[in-house]
Protein backbone atom coordinates (compact mmCIF):
# COMPACT_ATOMS: atom_id res chain seq x y z
CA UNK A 1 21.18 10.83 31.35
CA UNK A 2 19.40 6.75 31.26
CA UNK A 3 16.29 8.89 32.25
CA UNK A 4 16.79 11.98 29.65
CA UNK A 5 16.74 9.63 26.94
CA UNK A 6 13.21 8.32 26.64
CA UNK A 7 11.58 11.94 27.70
CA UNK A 8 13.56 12.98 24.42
CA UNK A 9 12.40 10.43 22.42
CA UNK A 10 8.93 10.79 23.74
CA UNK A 11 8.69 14.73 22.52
CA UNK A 12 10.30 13.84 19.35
CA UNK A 13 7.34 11.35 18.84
CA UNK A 14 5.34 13.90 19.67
CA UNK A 15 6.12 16.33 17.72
CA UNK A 16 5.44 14.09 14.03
CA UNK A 17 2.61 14.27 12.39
CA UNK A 18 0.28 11.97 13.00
CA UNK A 19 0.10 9.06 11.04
CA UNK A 20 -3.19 7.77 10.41
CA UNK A 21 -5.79 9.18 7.76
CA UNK A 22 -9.13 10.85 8.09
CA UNK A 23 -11.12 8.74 7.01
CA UNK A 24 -13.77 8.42 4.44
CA UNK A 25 -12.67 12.07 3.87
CA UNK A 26 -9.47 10.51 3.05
CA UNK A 27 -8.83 7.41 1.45
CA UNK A 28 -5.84 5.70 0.94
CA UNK A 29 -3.95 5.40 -2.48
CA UNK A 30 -4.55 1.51 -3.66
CA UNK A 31 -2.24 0.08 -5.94
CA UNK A 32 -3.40 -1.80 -9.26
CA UNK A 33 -3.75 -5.15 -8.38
CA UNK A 34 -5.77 -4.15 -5.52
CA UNK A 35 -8.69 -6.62 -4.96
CA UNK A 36 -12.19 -5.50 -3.18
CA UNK A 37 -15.72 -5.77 -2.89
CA UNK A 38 -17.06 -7.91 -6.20
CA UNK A 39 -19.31 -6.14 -8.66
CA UNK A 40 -21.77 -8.65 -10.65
CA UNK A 41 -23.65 -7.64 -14.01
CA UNK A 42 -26.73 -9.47 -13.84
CA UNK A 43 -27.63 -9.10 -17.41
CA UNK A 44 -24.66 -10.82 -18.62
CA UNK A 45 -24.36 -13.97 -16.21
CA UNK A 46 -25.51 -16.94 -17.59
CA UNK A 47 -25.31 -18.59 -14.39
CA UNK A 48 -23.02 -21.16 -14.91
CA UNK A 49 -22.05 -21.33 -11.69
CA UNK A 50 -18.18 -21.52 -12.39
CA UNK A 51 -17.46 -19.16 -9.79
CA UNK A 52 -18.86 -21.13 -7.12
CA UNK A 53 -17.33 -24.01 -7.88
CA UNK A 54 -13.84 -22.63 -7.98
CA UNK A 55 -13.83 -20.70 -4.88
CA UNK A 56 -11.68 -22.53 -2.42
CA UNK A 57 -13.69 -21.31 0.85
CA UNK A 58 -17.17 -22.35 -0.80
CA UNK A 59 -17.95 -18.46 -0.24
CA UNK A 60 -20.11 -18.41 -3.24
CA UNK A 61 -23.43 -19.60 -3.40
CA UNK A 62 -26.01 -19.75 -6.13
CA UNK A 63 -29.40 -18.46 -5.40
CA UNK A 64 -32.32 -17.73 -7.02
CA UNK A 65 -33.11 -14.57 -8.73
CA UNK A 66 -36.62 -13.23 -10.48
CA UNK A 67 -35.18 -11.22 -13.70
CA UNK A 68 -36.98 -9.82 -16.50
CA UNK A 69 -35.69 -12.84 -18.43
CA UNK A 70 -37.46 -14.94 -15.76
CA UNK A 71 -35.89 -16.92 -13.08
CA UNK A 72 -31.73 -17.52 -12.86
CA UNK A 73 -29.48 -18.50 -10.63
CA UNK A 74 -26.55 -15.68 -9.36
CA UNK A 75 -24.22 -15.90 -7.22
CA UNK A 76 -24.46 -14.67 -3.76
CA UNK A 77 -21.17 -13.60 -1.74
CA UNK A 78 -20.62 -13.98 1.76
CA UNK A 79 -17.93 -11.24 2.21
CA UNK A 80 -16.45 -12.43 5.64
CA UNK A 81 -14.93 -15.65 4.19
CA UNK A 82 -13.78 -14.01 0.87
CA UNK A 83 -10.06 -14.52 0.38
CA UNK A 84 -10.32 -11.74 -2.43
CA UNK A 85 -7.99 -14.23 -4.80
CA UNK A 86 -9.81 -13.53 -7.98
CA UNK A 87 -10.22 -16.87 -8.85
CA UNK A 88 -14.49 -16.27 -9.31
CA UNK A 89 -12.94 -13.23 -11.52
CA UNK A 90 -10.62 -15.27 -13.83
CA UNK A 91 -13.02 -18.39 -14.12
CA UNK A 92 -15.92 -16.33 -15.47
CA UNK A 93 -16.61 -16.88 -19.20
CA UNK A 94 -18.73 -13.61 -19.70
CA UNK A 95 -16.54 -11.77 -17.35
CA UNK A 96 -19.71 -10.59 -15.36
CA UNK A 97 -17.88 -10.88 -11.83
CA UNK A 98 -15.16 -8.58 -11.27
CA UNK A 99 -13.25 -7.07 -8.14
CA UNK A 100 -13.65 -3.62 -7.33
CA UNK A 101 -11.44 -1.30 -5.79
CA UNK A 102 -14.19 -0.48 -3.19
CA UNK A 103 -12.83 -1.63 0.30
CA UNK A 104 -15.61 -0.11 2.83
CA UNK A 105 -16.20 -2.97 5.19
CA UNK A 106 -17.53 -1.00 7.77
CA UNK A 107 -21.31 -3.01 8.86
CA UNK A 108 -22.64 -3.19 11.96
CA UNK A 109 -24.30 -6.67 11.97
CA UNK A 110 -22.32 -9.42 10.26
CA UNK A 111 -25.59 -10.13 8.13
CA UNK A 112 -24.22 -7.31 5.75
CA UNK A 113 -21.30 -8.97 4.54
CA UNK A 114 -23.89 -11.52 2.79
CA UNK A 115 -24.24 -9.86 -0.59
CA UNK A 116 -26.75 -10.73 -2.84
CA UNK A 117 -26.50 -10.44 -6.36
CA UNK A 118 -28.58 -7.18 -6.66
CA UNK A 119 -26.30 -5.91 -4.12
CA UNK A 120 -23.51 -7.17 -6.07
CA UNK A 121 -24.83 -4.70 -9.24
């Protein structure tokens, strides 16, 4: 019977449904304060640089950036040391730096988690 008992549970376990998603085909719901990848509007920084001084792991960086208004500094965002709090969001005075829903961290060199700001657009 002490031997009966895991088998037992062991088919029972197998028999469920597997519990894991296909993903990308299948994404999993987020709820509404879900924080992701940032998403930066170029046109309407001023580059104050308020979000870089805020963040509390100094992931933020201001670089410079040829526009069509000339040259600016925007902020550049290492993704690996993000802490996702939304403080670069709330600090923003032209609310040009947002959190997205987007949560694809899938890279294959760490380099990619460096976004620049046109890869922040």
């Amino acid at each position: 019977m002490v031997i009966l008992k895991p088998i037992v549970k062991v088919v029972e376990e197998m028999a469920k449904r597997p519990s894991t998603l296909e993903y990308p085909e299948n994404k999993e719901g987020l709820v509404d304060t879900y924080r992701g990848i940032h998403k930066l509007d170029m046109k309407t920084c001023i580059s104050c640089a308020a979000c870089a001084r805020i963040c509390p792991n100094q992931t933020i960086t201001m670089v410079k950036v040829d526009t069509e208004k000339g040259e600016k500094q925007m902020p550049e965002i290492n993704l690996e040391r993000c802490l996702f709090c939304a403080l670069c969001e709330e600090v923003c005075p032209t609310f040009c730096l947002v959190l997205t829903k987007d949560y694809d961290f899938e890279k294959y060199d760490r380099r990619e988690f460096i976004k620049r700001p046109e890869d922040l657009e």
